[in-house]
Protein backbone atom coordinates (compact mmCIF):
# COMPACT_ATOMS: atom_id res chain seq x y z
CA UNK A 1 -6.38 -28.00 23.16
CA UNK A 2 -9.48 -29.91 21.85
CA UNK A 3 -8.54 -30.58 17.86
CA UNK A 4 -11.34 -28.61 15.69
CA UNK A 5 -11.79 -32.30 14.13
CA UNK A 6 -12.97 -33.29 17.29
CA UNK A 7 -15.23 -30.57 18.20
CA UNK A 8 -17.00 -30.92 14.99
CA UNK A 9 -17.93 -34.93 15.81
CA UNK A 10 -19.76 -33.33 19.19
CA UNK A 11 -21.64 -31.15 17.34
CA UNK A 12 -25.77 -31.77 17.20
CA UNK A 13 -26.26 -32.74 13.09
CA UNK A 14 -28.42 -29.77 11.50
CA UNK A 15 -25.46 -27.69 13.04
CA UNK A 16 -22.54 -29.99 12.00
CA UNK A 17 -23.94 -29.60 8.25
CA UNK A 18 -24.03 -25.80 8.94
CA UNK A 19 -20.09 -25.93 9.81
CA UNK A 20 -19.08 -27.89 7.14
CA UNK A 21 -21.02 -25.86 4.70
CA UNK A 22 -19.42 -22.50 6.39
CA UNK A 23 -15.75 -24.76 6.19
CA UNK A 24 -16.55 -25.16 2.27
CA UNK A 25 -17.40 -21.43 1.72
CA UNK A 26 -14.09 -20.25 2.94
CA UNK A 27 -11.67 -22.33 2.07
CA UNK A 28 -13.21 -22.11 -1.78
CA UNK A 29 -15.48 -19.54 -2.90
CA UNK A 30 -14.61 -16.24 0.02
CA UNK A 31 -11.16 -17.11 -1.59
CA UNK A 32 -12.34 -15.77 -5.39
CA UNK A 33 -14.25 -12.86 -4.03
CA UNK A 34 -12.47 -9.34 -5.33
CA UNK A 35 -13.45 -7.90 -2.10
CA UNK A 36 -12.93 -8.97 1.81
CA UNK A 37 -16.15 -6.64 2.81
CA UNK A 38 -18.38 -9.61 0.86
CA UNK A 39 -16.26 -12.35 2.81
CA UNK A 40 -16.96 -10.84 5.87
CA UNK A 41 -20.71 -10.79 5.34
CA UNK A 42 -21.11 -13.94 3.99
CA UNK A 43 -19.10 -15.28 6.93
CA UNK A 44 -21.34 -13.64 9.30
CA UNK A 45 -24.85 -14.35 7.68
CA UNK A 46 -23.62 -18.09 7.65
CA UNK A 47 -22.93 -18.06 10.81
CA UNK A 48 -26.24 -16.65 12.12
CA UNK A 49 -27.93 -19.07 9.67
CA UNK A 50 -26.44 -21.89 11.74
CA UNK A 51 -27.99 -20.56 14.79
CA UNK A 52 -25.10 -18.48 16.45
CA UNK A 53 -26.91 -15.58 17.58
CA UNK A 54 -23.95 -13.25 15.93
CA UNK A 55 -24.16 -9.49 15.88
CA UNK A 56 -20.75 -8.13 15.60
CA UNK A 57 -18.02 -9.46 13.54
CA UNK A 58 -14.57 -8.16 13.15
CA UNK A 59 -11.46 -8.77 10.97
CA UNK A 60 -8.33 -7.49 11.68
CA UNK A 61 -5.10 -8.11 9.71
CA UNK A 62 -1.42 -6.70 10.30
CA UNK A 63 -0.56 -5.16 7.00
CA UNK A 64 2.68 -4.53 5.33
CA UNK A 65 1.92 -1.08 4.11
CA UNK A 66 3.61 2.08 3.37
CA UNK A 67 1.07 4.15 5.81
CA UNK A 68 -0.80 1.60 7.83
CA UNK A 69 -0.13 -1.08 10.40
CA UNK A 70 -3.26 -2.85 9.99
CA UNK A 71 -6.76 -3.31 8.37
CA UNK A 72 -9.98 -3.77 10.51
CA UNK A 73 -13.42 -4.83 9.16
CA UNK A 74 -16.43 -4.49 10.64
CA UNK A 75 -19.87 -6.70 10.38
CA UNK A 76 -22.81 -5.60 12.38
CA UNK A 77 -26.51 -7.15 11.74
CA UNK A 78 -28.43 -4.79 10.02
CA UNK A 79 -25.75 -2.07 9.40
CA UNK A 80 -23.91 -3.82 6.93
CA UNK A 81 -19.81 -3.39 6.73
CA UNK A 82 -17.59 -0.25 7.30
CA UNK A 83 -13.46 -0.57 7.45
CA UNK A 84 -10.41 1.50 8.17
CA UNK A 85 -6.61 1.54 8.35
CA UNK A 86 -4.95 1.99 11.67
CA UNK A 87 -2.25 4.41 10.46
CA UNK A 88 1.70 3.75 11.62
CA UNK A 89 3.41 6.28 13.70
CA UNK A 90 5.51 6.73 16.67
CA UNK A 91 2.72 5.87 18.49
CA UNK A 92 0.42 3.32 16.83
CA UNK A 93 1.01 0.79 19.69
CA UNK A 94 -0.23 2.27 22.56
CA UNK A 95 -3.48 1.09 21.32
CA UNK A 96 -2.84 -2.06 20.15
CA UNK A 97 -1.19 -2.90 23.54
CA UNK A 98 -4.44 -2.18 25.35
CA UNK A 99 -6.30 -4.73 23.04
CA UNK A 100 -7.38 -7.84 23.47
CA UNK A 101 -5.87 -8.59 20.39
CA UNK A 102 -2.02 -7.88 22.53
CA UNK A 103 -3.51 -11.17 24.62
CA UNK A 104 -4.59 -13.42 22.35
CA UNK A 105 -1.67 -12.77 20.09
CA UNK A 106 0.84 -12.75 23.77
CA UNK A 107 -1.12 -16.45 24.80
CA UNK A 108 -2.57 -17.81 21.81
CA UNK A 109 -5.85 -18.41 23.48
CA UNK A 110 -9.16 -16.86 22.77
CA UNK A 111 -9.95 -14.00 24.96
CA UNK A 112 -14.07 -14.53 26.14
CA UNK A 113 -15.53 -11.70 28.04
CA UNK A 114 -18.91 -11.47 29.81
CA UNK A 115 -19.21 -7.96 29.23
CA UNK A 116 -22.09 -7.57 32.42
CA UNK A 117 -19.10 -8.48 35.07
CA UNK A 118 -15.77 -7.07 33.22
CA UNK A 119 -14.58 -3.80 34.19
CA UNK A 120 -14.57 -0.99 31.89
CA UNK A 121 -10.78 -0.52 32.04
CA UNK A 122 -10.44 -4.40 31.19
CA UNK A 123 -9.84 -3.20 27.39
CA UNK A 124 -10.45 -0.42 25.44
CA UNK A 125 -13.44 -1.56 23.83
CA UNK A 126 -14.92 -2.80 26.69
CA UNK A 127 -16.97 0.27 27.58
CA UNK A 128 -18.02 0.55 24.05
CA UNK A 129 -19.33 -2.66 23.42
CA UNK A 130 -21.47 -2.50 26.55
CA UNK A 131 -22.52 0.94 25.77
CA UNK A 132 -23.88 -0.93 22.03
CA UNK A 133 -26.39 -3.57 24.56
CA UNK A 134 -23.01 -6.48 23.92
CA UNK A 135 -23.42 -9.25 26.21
CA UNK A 136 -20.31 -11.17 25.31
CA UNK A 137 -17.67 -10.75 23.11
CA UNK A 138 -15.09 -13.54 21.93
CA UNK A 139 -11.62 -12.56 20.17
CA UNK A 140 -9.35 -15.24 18.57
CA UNK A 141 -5.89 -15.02 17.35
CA UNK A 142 -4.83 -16.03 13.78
CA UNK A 143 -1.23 -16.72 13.02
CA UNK A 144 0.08 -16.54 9.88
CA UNK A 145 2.71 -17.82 8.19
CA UNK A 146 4.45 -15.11 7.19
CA UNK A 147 4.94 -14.09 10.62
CA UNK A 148 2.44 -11.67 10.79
CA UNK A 149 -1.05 -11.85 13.11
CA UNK A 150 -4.43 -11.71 12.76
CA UNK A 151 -7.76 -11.47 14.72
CA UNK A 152 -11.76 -12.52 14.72
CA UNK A 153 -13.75 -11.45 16.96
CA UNK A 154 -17.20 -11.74 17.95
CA UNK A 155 -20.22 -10.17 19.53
CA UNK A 156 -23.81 -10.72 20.56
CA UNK A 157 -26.24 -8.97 22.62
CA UNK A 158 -28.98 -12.38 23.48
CA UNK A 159 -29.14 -12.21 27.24
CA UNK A 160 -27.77 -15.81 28.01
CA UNK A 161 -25.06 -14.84 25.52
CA UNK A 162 -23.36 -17.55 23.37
CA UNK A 163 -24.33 -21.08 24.39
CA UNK A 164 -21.74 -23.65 24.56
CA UNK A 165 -22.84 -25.19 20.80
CA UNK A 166 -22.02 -21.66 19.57
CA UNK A 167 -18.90 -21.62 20.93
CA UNK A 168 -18.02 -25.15 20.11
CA UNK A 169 -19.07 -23.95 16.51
CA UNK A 170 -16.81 -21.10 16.26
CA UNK A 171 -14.44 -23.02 17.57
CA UNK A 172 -15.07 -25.75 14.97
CA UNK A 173 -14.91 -23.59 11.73
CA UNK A 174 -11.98 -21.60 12.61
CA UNK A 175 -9.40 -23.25 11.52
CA UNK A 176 -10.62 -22.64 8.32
CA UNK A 177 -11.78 -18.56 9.04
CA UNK A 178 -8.17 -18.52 10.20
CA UNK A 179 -6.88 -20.25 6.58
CA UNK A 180 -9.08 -17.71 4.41
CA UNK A 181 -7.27 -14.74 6.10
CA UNK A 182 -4.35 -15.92 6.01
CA UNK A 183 -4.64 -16.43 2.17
CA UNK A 184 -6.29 -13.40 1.54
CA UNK A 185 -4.01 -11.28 3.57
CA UNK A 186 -0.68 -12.91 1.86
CA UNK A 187 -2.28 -11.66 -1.39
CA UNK A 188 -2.90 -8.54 -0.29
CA UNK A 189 0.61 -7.61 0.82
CA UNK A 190 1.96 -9.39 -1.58
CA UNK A 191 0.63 -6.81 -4.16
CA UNK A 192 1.10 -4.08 -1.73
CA UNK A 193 4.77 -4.41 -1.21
CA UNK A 194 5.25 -5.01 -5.26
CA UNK A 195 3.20 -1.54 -5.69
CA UNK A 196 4.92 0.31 -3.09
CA UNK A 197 8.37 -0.93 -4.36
CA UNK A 198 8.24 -0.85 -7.75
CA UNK A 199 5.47 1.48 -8.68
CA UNK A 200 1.74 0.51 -10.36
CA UNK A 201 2.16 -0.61 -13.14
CA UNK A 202 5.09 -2.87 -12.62
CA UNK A 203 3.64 -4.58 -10.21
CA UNK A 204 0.53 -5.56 -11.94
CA UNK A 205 2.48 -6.89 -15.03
CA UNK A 206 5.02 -8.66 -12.42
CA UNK A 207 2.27 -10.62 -10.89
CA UNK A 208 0.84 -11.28 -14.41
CA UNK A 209 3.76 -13.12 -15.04
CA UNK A 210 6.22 -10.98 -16.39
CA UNK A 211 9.00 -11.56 -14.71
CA UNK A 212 11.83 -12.70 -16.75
CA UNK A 213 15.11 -11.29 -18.07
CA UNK A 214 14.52 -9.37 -21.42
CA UNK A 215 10.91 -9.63 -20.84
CA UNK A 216 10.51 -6.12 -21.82
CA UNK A 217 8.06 -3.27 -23.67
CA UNK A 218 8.76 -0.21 -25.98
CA UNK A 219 6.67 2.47 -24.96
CA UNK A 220 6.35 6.24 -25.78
CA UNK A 221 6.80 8.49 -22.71
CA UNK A 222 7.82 12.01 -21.41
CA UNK A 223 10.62 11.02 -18.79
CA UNK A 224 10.69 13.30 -15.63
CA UNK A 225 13.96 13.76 -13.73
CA UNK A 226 14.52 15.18 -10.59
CA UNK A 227 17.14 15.93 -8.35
CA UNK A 228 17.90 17.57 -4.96
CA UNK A 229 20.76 20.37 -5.55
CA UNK A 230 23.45 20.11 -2.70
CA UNK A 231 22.53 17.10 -1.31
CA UNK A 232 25.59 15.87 -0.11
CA UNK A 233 26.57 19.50 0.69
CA UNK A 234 23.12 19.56 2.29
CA UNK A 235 23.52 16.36 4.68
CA UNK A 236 27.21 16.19 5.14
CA UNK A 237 26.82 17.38 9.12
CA UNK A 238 23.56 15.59 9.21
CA UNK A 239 22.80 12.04 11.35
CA UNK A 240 21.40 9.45 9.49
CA UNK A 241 18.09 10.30 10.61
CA UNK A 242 18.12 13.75 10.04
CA UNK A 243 19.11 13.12 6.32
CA UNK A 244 16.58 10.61 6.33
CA UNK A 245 14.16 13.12 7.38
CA UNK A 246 15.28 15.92 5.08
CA UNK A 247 15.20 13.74 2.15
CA UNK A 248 11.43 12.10 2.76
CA UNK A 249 10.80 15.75 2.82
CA UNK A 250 12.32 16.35 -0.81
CA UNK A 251 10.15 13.17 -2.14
CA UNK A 252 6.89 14.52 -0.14
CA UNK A 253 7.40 17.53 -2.88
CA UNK A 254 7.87 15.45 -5.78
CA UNK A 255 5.63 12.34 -6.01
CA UNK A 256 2.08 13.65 -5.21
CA UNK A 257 2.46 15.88 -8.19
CA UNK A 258 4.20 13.59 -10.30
CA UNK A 259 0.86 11.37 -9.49
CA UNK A 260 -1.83 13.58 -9.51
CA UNK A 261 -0.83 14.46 -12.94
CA UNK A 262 -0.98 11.09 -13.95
CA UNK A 263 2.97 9.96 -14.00
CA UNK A 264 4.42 6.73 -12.49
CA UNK A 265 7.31 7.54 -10.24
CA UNK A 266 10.01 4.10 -11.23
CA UNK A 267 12.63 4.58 -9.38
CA UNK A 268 14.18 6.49 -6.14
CA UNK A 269 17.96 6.90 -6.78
CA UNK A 270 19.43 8.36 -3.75
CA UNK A 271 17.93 11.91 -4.03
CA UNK A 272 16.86 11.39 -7.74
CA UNK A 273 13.44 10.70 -8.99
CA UNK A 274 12.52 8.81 -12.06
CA UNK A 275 9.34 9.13 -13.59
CA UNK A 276 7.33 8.38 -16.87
CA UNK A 277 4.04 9.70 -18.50
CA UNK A 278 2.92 7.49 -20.61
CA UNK A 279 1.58 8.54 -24.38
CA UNK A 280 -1.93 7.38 -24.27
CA UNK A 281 -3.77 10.56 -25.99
CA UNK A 282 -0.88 12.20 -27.86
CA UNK A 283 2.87 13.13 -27.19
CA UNK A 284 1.23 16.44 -26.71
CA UNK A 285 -0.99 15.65 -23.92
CA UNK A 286 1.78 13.25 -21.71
CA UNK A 287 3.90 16.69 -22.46
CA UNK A 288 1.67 18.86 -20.66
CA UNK A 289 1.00 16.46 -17.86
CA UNK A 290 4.67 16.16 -17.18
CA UNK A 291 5.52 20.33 -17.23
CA UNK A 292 2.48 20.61 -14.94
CA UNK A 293 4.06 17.94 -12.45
CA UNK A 294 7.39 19.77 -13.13
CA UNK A 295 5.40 23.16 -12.15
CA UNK A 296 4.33 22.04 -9.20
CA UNK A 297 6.75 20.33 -7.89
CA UNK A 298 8.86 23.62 -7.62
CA UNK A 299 5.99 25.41 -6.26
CA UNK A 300 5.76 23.36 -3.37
CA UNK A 301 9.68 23.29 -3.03
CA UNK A 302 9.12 27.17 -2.90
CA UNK A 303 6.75 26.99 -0.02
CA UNK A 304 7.50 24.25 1.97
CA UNK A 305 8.86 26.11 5.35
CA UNK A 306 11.12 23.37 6.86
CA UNK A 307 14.89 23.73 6.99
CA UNK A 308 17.26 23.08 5.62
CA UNK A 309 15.92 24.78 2.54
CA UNK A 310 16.94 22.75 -0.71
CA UNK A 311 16.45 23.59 -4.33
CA UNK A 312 15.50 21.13 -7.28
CA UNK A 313 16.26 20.83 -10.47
CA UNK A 314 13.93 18.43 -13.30
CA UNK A 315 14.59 17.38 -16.71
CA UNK A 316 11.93 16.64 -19.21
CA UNK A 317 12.28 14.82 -22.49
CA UNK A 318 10.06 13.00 -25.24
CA UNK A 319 11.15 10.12 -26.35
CA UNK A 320 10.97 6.02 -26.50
CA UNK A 321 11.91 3.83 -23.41
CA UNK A 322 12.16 -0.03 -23.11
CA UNK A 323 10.14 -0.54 -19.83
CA UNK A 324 10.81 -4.10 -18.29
CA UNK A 325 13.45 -6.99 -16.81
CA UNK A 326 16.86 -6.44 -16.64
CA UNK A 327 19.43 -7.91 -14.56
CA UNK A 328 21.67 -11.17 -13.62
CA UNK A 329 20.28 -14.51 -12.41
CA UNK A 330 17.67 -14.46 -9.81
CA UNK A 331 18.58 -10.65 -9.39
CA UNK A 332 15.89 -8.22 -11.52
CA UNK A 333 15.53 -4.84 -11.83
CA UNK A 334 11.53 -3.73 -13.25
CA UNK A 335 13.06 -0.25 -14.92
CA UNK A 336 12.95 2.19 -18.02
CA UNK A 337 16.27 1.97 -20.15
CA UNK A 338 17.28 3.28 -23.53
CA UNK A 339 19.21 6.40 -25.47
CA UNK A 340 16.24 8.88 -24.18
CA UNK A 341 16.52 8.27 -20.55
CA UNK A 342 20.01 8.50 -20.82
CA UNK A 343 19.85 12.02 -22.47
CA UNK A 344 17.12 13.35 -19.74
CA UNK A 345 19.99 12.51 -17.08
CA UNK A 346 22.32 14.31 -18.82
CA UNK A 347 20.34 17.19 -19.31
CA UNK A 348 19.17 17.22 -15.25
CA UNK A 349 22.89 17.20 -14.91
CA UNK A 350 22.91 20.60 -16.74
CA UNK A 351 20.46 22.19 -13.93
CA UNK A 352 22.79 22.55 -11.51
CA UNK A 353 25.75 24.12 -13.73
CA UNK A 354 23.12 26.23 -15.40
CA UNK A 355 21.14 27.41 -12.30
CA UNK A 356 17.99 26.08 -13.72
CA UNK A 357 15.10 24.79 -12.18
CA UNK A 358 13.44 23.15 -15.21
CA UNK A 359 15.10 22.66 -18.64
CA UNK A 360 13.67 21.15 -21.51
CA UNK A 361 15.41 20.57 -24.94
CA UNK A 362 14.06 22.42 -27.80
CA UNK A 363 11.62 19.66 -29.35
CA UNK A 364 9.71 19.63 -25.90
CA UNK A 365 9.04 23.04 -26.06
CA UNK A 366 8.45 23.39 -29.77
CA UNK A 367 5.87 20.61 -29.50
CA UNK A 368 4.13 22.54 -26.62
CA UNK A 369 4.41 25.67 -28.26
CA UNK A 370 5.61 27.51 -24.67
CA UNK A 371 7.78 30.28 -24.35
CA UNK A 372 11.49 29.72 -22.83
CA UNK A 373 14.07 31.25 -22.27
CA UNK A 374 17.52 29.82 -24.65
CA UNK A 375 20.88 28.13 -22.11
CA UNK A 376 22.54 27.99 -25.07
CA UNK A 377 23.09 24.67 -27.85
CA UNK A 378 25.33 21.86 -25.65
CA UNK A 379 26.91 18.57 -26.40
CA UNK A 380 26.18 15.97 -24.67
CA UNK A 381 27.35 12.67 -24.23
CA UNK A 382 25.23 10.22 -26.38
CA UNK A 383 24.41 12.77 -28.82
CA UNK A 384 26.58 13.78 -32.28
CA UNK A 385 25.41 17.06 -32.85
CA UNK A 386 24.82 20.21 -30.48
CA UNK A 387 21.67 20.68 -28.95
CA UNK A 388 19.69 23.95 -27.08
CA UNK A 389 18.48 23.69 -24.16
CA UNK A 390 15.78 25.99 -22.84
CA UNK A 391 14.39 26.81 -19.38
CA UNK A 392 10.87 26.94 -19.26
């Protein structure tokens, strides 16, 4: 394969200038922009400004994501940018496979279709693109280094279609296209596998920097605890999967709530649920937020219509938390610690014995000024004197 160092040398002046200038936007300034939607555009109106009668640009990067397998931008002239997830399922390859980006990916060579002679059924975007007035349409594979792939693509609707200095100039500046992605893409998955794993605002203070042992901050917070009743009763018959299943479930009823209501679910301990509402406007406020969560969270266990059936029982309690590092060596935990989340686990422990859904100790509910109904004063480990316990 010709070297990109090489193609550049053939190219006519005016449009070797254009390349390098395109080569110096992305491998410097598209790498500072907050958003890939300006990259994209920049990318294409540089292009066209070198003469490369452009049209249709596309960007599409495999993602490591919770809910989606990929990203795909679109650039078309005069319609500016759009962009959407490909969401994962069962199925989410049955499309990809009838791609072009399967091929270039499969080969590593660029696919380059004169739309007027290929066959409808060539690839799924075939018919599309001619239906659009698309004479020719080039796709390119970008590999990255952390194993995952990538694609360009591009379109144009001139009636000779890209001349052979066009191509030679995509060619030319790729290499760099490819590096911007790459770079980009790394970024973005970095911070979406840090926020998926260890919640919002850990991974923003992680990538900040904070990231060693004892690097930690005392915060106020209403801790939220929640836990499956009879899970192990509950799964004991169960395959893997199907406890899988039946627990994704149980989570699908506790974090949206726990979110919506502004909360930051830490930690997933086998069917347990930590989770913290920060004090920002008063204890009083975080309070509310959390029993509203708490509320909810039942309600939807009430309706949900799947079997098995499963009950829940939360914990909420006031109090101060040391939110950070802990851990040995090169092994860290980001996590809440500290006397008060120690006392909500031992009151979610009292759920189950009690038959409670929600309990609350007595300043919670004091401080809210909501009625409940008394379980009695308890002692619990961690704590010298008795204290009641209310469900609410």
């Amino acid at each position: 394969m010709t070297r990109s160092s090489e193609i550049l040398a053939s190219l006519p002046s005016d449009t070797l200038v254009a390349a390098l200038e395109l080569i110096d936007f992305m491998l410097g300034e598209a790498l500072l922009l907050a958003d890939a939607d300006d990259v994209l555009i920049a990318m294409s109106e540089r292009i066209r400004a070198a003469g490369v009668p452009l049209e249709r640009a596309t960007s599409i990067v495999s993602l490591l994501h919770a809910e989606a397998v990929a990203s795909a931008r679109f650039w078309e002239l005069g319609k500016g940018t759009r962009s959407f997830l490909f969401p994962y399922s069962d199925d989410s390859g049955e499309g990809y496979a009838h791609s072009p980006a399967a091929d270039v990916h499969r080969t590593g060579q660029w696919v380059d279709l004169w739309l007027p002679e290929t066959p409808d059924d060539r690839y799924g975007i075939v018919a599309e693109l001619k239906q659009d007035g698309y004479t020719q349409y080039v796709m390119a594979p970008v590999f990255m280094k952390m194993g995952r792939n990538g694609t360009f693509s591009f379109a144009t609707r001139a009636p000779e279609g890209f001349s052979k200095t066009d191509l030679a100039f995509l060619r030319a500046v790729f290499p760099a296209l490819a590096a911007c992605q790459d770079i980009l893409a790394t970024s973005r998955s970095m911070q979406e596998v840090l926020r998926i794993y260890v919640g919002e605002e850990p991974h923003r203070r992680i990538l900040s920097g904070d990231v060693h042992r004892g690097d930690v901050m005392h915060i106020r917070a209403v801790i939220l605890l929640a836990d499956m009743r009879r899970f192990t009763e509950l799964t004991a018959e169960m395959s893997a999967r199907a406890a899988t299943d039946l627990l994704n479930a149980y989570f699908d009823c506790v974090v949206p709530p726990v979110e919506e209501a502004g909360g930051e679910v830490l930690k997933f301990m086998g069917d347990g649920v930590l989770a913290i509402f920060r004090v920002q406007d008063g204890e009083e406020d975080a309070c509310e937020r959390a029993l509203v969560a708490a509320r909810e969270v039942l309600a939807r266990v009430r309706q949900r219509s799947g079997e098995p059936t499963f009950d829940v029982g939360i914990a909420l309690h006031a109090g101060e938390v040391a939110f950070g590092n802990v851990g040995a060596g090169m092994r860290l935990d980001y996590t809440v610690i500290g006397r008060d989340v120690n006392l909500v686990a031992r009151l979610a422990g009292l759920c189950s014995s009690l038959d409670e859904p929600l309990l609350v100790f007595s300043q919670f509910r004091t401080r809210l000024r909501i009625p409940g109904r008394s379980c009695g004063a308890h002692r619990l480990k961690g704590l010298s004197q008795l204290e009641i316990v209310y469900a609410v």
